[in-house]
PDB file of N, CA and C in Angstrom:
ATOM      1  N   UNK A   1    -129.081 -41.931 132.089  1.00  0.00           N
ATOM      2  CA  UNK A   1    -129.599 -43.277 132.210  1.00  0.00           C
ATOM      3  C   UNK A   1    -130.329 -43.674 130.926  1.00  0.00           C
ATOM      4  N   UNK A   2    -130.222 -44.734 130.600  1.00  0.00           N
ATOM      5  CA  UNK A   2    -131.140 -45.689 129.719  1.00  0.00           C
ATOM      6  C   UNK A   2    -132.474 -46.226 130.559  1.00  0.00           C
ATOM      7  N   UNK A   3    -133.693 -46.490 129.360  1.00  0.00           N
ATOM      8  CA  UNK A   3    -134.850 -47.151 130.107  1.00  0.00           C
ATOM      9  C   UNK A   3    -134.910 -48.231 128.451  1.00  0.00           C
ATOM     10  N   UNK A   4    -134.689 -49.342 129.026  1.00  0.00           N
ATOM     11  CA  UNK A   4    -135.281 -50.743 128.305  1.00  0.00           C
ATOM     12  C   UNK A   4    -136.767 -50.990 128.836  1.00  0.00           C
ATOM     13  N   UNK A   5    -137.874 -50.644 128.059  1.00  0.00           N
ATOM     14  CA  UNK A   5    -139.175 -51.039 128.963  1.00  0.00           C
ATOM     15  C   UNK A   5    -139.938 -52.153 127.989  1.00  0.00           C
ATOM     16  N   UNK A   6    -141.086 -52.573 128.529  1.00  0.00           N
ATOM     17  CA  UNK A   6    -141.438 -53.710 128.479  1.00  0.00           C
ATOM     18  C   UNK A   6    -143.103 -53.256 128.408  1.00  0.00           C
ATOM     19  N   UNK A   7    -144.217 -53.020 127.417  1.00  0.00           N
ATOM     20  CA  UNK A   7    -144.722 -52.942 127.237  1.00  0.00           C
ATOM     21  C   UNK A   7    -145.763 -51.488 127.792  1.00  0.00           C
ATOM     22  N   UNK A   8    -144.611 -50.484 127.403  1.00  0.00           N
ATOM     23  CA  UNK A   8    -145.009 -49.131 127.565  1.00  0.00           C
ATOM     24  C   UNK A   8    -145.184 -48.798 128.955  1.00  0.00           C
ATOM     25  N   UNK A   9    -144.030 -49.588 129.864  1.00  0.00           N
ATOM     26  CA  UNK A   9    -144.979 -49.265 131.329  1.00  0.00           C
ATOM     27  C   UNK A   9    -143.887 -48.072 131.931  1.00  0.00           C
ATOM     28  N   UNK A  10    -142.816 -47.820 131.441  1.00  0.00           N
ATOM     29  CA  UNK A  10    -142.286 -46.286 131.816  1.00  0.00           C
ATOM     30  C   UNK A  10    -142.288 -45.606 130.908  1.00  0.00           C
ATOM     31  N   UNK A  11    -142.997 -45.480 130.185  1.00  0.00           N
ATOM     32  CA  UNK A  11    -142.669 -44.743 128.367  1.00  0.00           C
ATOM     33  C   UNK A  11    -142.838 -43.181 129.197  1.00  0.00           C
ATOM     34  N   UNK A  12    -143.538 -42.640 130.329  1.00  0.00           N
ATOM     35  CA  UNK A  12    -143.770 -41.344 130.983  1.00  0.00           C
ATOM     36  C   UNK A  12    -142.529 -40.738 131.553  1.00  0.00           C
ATOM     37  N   UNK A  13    -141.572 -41.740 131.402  1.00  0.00           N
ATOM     38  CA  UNK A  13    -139.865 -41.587 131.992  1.00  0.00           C
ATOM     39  C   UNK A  13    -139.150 -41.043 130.843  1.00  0.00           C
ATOM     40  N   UNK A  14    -139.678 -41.363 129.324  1.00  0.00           N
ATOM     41  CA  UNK A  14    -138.247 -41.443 128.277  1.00  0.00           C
ATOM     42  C   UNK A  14    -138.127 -39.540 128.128  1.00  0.00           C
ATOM     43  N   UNK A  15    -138.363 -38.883 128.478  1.00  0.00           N
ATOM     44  CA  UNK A  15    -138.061 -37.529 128.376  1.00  0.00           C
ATOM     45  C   UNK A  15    -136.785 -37.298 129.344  1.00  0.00           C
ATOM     46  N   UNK A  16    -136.946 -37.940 130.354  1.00  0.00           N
ATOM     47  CA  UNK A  16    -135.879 -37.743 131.195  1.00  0.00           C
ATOM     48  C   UNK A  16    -134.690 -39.051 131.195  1.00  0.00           C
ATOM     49  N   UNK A  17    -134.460 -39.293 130.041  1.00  0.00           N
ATOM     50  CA  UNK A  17    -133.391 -40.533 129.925  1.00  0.00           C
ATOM     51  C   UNK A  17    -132.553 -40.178 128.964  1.00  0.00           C
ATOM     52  N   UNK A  18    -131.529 -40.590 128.785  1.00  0.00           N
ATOM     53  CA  UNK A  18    -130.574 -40.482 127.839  1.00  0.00           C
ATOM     54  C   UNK A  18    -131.123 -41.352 126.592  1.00  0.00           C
ATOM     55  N   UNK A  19    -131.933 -42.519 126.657  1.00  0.00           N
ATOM     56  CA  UNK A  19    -131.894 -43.350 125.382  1.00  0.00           C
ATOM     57  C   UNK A  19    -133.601 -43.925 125.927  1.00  0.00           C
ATOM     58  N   UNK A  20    -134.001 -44.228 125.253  1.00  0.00           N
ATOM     59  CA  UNK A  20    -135.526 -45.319 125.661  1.00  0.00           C
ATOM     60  C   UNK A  20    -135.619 -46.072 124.663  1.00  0.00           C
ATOM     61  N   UNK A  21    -135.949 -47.317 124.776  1.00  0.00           N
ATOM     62  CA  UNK A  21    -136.353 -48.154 123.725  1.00  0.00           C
ATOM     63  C   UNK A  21    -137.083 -49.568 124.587  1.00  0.00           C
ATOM     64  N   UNK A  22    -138.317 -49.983 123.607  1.00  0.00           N
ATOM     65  CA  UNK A  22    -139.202 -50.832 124.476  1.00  0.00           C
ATOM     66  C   UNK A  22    -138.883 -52.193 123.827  1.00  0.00           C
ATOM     67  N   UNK A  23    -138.992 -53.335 124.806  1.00  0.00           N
ATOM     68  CA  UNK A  23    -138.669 -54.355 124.040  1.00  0.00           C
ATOM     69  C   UNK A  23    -140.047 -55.127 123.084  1.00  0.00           C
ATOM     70  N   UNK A  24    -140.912 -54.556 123.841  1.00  0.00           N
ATOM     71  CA  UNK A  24    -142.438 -54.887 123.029  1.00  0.00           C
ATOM     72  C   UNK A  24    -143.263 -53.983 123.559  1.00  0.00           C
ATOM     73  N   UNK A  25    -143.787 -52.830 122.700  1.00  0.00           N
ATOM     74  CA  UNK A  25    -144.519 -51.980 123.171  1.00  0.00           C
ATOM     75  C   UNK A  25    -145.903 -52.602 123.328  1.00  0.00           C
ATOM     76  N   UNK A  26    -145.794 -53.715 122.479  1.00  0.00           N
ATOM     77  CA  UNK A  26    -147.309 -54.446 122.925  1.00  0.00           C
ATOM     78  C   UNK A  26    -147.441 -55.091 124.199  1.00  0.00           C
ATOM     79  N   UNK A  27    -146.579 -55.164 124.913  1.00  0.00           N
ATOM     80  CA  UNK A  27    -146.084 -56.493 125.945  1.00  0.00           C
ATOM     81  C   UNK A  27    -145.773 -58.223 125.359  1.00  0.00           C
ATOM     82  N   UNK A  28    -145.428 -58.534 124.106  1.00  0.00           N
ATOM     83  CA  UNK A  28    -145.685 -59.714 123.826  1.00  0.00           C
ATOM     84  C   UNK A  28    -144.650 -60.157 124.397  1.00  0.00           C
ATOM     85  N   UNK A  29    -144.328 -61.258 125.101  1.00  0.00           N
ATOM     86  CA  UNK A  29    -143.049 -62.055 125.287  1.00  0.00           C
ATOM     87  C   UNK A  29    -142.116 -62.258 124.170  1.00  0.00           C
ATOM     88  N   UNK A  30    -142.788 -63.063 123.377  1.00  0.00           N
ATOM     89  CA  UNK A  30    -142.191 -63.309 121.857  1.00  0.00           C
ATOM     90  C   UNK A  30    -141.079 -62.501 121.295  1.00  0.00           C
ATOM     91  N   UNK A  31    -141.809 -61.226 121.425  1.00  0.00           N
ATOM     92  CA  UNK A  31    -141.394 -60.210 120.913  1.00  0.00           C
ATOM     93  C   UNK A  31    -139.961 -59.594 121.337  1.00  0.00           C
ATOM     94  N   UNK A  32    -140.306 -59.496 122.603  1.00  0.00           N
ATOM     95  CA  UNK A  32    -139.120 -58.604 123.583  1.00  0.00           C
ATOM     96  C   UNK A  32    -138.356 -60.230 124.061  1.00  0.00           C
ATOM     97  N   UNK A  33    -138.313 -61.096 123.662  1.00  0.00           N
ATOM     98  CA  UNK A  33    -137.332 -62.309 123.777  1.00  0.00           C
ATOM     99  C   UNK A  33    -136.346 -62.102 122.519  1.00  0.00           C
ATOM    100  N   UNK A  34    -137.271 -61.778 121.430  1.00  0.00           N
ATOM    101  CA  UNK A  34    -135.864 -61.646 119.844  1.00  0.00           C
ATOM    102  C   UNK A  34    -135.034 -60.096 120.362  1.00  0.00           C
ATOM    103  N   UNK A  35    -135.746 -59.334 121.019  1.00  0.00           N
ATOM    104  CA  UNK A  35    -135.313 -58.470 120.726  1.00  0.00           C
ATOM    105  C   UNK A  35    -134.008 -57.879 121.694  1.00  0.00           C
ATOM    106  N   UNK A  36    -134.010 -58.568 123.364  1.00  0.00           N
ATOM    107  CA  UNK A  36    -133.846 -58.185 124.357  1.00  0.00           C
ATOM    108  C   UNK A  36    -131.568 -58.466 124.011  1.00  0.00           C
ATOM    109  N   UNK A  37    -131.154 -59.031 123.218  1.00  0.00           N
ATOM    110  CA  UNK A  37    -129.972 -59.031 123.261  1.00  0.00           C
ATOM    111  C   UNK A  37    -129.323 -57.654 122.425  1.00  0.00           C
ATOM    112  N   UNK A  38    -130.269 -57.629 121.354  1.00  0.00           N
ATOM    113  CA  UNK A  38    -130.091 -56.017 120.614  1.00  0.00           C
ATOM    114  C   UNK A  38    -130.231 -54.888 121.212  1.00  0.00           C
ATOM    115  N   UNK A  39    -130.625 -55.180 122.140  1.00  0.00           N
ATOM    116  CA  UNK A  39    -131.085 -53.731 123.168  1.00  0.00           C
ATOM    117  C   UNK A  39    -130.387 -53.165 124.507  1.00  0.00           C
ATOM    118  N   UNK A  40    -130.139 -54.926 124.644  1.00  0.00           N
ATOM    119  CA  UNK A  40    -128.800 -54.532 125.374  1.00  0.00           C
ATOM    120  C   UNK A  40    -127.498 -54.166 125.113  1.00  0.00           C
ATOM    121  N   UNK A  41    -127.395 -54.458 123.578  1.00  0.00           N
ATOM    122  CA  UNK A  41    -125.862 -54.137 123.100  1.00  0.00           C
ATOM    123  C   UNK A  41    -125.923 -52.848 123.124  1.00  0.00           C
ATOM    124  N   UNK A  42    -127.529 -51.833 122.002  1.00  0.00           N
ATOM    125  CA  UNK A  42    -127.625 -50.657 121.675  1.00  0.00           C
ATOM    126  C   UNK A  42    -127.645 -50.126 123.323  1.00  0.00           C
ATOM    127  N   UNK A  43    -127.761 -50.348 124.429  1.00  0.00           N
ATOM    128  CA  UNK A  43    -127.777 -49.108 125.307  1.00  0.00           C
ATOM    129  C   UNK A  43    -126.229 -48.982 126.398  1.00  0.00           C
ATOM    130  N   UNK A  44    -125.642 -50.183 125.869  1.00  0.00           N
ATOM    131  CA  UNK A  44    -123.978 -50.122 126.133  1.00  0.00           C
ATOM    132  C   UNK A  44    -123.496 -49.135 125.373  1.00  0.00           C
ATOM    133  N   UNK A  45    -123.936 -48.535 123.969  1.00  0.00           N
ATOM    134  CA  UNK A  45    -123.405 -47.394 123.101  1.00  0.00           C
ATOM    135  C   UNK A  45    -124.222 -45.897 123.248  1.00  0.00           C
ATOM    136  N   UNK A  46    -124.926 -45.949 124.391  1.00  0.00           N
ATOM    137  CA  UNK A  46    -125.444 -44.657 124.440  1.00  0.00           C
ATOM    138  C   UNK A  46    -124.458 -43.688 125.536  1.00  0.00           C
ATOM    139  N   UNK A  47    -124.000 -42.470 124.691  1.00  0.00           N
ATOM    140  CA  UNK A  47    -123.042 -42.052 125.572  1.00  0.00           C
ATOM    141  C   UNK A  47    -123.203 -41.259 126.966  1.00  0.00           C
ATOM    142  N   UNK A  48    -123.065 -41.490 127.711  1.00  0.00           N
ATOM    143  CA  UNK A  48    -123.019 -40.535 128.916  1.00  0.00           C
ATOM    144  C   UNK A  48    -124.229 -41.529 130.020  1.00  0.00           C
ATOM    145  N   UNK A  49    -124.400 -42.859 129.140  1.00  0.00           N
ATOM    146  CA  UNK A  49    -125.591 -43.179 130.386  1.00  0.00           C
ATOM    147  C   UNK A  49    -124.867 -44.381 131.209  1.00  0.00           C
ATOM    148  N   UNK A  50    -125.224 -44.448 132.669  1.00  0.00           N
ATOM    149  CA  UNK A  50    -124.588 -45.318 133.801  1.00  0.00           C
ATOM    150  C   UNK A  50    -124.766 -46.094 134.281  1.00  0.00           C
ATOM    151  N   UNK A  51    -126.794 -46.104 133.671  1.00  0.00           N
ATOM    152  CA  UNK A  51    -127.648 -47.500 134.378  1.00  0.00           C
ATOM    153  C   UNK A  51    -129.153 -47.067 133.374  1.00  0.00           C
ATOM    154  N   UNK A  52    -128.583 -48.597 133.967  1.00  0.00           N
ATOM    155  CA  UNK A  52    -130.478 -48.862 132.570  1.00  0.00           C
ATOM    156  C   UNK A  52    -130.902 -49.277 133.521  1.00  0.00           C
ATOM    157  N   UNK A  53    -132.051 -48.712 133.657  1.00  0.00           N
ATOM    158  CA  UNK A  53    -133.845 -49.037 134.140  1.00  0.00           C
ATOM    159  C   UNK A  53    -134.417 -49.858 133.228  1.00  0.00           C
ATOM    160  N   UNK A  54    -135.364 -50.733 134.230  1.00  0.00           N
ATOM    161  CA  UNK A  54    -136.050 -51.720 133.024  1.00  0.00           C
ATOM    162  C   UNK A  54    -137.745 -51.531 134.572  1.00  0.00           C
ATOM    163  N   UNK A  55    -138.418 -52.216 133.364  1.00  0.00           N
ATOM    164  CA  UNK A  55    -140.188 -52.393 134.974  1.00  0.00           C
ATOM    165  C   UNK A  55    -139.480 -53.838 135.283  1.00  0.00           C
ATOM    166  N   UNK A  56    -140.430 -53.771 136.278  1.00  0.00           N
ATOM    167  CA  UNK A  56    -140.792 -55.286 137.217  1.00  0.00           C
ATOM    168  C   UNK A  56    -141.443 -56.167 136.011  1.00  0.00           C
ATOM    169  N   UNK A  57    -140.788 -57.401 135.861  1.00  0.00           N
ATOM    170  CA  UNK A  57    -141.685 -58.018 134.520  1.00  0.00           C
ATOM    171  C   UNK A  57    -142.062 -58.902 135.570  1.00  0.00           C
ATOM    172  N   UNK A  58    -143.791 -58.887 135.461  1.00  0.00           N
ATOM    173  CA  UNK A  58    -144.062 -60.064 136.590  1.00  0.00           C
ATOM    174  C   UNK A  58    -145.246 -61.126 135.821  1.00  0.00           C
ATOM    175  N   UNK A  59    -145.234 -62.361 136.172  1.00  0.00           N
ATOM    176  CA  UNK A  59    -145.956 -63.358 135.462  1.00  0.00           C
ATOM    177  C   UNK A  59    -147.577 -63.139 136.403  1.00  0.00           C
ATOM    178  N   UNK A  60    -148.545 -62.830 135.367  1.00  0.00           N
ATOM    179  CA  UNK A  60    -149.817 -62.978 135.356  1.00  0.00           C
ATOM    180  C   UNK A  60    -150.454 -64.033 136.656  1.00  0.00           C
ATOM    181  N   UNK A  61    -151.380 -64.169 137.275  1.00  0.00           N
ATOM    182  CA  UNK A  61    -152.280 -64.938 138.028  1.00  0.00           C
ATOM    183  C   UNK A  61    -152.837 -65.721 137.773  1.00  0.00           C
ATOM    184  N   UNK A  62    -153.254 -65.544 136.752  1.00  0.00           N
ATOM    185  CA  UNK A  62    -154.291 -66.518 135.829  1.00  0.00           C
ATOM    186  C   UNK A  62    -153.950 -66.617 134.727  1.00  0.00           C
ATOM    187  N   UNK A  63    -154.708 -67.915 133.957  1.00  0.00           N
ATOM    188  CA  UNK A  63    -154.447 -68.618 132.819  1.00  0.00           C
ATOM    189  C   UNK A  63    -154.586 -67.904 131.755  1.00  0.00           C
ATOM    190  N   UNK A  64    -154.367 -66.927 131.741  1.00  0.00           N
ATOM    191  CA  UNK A  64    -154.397 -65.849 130.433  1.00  0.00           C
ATOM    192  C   UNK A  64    -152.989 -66.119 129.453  1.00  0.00           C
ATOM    193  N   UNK A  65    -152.023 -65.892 130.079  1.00  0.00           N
ATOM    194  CA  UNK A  65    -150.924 -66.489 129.607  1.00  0.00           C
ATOM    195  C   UNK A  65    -150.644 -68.161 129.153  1.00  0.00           C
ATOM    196  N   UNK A  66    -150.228 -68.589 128.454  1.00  0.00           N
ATOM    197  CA  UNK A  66    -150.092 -69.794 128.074  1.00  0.00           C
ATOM    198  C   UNK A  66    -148.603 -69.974 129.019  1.00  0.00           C
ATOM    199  N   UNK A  67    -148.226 -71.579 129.091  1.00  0.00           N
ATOM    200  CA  UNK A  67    -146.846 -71.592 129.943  1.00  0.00           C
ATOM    201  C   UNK A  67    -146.012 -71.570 128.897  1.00  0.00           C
ATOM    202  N   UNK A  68    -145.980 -71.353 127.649  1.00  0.00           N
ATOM    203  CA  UNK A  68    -144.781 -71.253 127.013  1.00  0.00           C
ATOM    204  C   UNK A  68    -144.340 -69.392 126.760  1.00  0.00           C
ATOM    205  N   UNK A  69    -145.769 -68.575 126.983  1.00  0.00           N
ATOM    206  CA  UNK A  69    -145.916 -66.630 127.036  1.00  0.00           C
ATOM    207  C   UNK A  69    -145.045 -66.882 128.205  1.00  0.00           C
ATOM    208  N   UNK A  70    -145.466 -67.484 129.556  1.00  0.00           N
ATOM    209  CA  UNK A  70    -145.080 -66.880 130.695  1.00  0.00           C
ATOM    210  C   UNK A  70    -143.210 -67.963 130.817  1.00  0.00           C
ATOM    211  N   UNK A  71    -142.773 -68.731 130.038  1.00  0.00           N
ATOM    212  CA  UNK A  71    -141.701 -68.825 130.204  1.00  0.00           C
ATOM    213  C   UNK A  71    -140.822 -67.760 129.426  1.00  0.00           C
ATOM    214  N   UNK A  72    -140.911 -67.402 128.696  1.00  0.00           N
ATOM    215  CA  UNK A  72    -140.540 -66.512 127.869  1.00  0.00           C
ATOM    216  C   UNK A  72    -139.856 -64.927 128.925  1.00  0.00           C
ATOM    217  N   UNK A  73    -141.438 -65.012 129.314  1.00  0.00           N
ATOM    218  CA  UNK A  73    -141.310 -63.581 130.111  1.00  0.00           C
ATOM    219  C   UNK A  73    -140.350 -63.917 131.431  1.00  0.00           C
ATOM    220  N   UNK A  74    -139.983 -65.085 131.604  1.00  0.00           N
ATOM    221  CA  UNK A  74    -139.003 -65.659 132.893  1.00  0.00           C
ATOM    222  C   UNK A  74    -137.851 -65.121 132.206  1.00  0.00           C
ATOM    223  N   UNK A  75    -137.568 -65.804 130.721  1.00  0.00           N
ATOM    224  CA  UNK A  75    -136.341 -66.168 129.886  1.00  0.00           C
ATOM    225  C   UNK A  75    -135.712 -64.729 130.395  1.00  0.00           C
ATOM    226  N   UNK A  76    -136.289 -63.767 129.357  1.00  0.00           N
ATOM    227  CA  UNK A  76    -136.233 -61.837 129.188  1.00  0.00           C
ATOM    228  C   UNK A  76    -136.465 -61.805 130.648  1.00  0.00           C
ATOM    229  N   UNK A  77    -136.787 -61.644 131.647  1.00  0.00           N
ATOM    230  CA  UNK A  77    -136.338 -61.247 133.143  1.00  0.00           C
ATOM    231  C   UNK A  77    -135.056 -61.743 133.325  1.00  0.00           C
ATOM    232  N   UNK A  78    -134.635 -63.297 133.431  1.00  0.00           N
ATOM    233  CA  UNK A  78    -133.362 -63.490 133.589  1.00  0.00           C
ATOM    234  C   UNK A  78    -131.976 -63.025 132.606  1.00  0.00           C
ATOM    235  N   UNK A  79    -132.580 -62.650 131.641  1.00  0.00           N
ATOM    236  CA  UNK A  79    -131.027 -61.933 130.754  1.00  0.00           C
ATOM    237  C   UNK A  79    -130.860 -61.051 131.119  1.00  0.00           C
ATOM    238  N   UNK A  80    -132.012 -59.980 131.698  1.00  0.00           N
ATOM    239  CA  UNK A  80    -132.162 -58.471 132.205  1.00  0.00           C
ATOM    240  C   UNK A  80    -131.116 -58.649 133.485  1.00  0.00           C
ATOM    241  N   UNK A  81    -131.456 -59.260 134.497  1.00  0.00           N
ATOM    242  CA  UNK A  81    -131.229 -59.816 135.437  1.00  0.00           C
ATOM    243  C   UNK A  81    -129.785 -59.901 135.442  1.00  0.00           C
ATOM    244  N   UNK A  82    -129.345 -60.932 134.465  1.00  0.00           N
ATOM    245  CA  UNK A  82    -127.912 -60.818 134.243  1.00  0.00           C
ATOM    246  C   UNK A  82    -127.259 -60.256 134.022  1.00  0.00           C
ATOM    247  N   UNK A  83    -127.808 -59.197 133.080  1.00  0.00           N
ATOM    248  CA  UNK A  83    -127.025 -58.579 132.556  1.00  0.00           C
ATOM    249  C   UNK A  83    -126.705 -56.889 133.377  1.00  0.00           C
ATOM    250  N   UNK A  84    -127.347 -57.045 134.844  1.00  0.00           N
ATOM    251  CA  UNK A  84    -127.648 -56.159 135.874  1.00  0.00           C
ATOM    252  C   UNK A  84    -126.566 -56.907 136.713  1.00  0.00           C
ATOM    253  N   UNK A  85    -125.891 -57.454 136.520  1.00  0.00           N
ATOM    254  CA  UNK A  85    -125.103 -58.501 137.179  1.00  0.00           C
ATOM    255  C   UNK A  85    -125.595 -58.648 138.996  1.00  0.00           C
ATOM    256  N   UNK A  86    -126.935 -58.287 138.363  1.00  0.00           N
ATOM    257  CA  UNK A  86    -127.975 -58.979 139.347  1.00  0.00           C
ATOM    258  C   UNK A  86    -128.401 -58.518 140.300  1.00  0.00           C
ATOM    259  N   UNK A  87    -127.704 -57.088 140.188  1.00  0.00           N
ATOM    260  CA  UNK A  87    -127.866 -55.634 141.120  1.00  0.00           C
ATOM    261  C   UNK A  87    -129.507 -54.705 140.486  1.00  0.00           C
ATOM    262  N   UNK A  88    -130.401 -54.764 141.645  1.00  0.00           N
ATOM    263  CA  UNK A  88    -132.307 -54.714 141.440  1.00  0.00           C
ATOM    264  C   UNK A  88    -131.866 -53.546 142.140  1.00  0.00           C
ATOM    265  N   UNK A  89    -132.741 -52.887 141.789  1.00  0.00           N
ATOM    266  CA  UNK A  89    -133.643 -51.701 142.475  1.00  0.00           C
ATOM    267  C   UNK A  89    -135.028 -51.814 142.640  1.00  0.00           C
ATOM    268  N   UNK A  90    -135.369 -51.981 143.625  1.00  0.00           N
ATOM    269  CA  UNK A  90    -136.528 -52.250 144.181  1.00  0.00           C
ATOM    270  C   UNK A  90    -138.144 -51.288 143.683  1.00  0.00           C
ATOM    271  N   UNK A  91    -137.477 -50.087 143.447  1.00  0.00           N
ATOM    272  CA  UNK A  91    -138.663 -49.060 143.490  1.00  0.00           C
ATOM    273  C   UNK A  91    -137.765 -47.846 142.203  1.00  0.00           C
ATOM    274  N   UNK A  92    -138.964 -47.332 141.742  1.00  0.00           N
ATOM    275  CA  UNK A  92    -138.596 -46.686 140.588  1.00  0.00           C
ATOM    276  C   UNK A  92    -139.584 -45.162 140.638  1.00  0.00           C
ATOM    277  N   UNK A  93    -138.652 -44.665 141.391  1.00  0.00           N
ATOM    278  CA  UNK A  93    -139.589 -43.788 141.264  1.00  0.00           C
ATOM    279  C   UNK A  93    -139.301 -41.945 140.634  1.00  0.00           C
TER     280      UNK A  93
END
């Protein structure tokens, strides 16, 4: 398996994965928005893996986020999303 993560929140998994790579180890949206189409190409070329793991990207409670951070983080959920052809796993454990 591949893990695409999203601001270091399975980085305790990448020993047991075929490939790991984070789309913003900081969590920035910004960030893991440029990055999230490169990452999906690179873990289509990792050999022997069958499914990429990604976290729950979930939008904040409060106004900490600006609405253009927390659309972002919608944007990068829905490519993930898609590109899962929309098949979730609920729990990661």
């Amino acid at each position: 398996s591949v893990i695409i993560d999203y601001g270091k929140r399975l980085v305790r998994y990448q020993s047991n994965a075929l490939g790991y790579r984070d789309l913003s180890p900081e969590g920035n949206p910004s960030v893991a928005a440029s990055n999230v189409f490169e990452t999906l190409r690179w873990s289509e070329t990792v050999d022997g893996a069958t499914r990429v793991f990604v976290p729950e990207l979930v939008l904040r409670g409060d106004e900490s986020e600006g609405q253009q951070q927390q659309a972002l983080v919608l944007a990068v959920k829905d490519k993930l999303t898609r590109a899962a052809s929309a098949v979730v796993v609920n729990a990661f454990q």
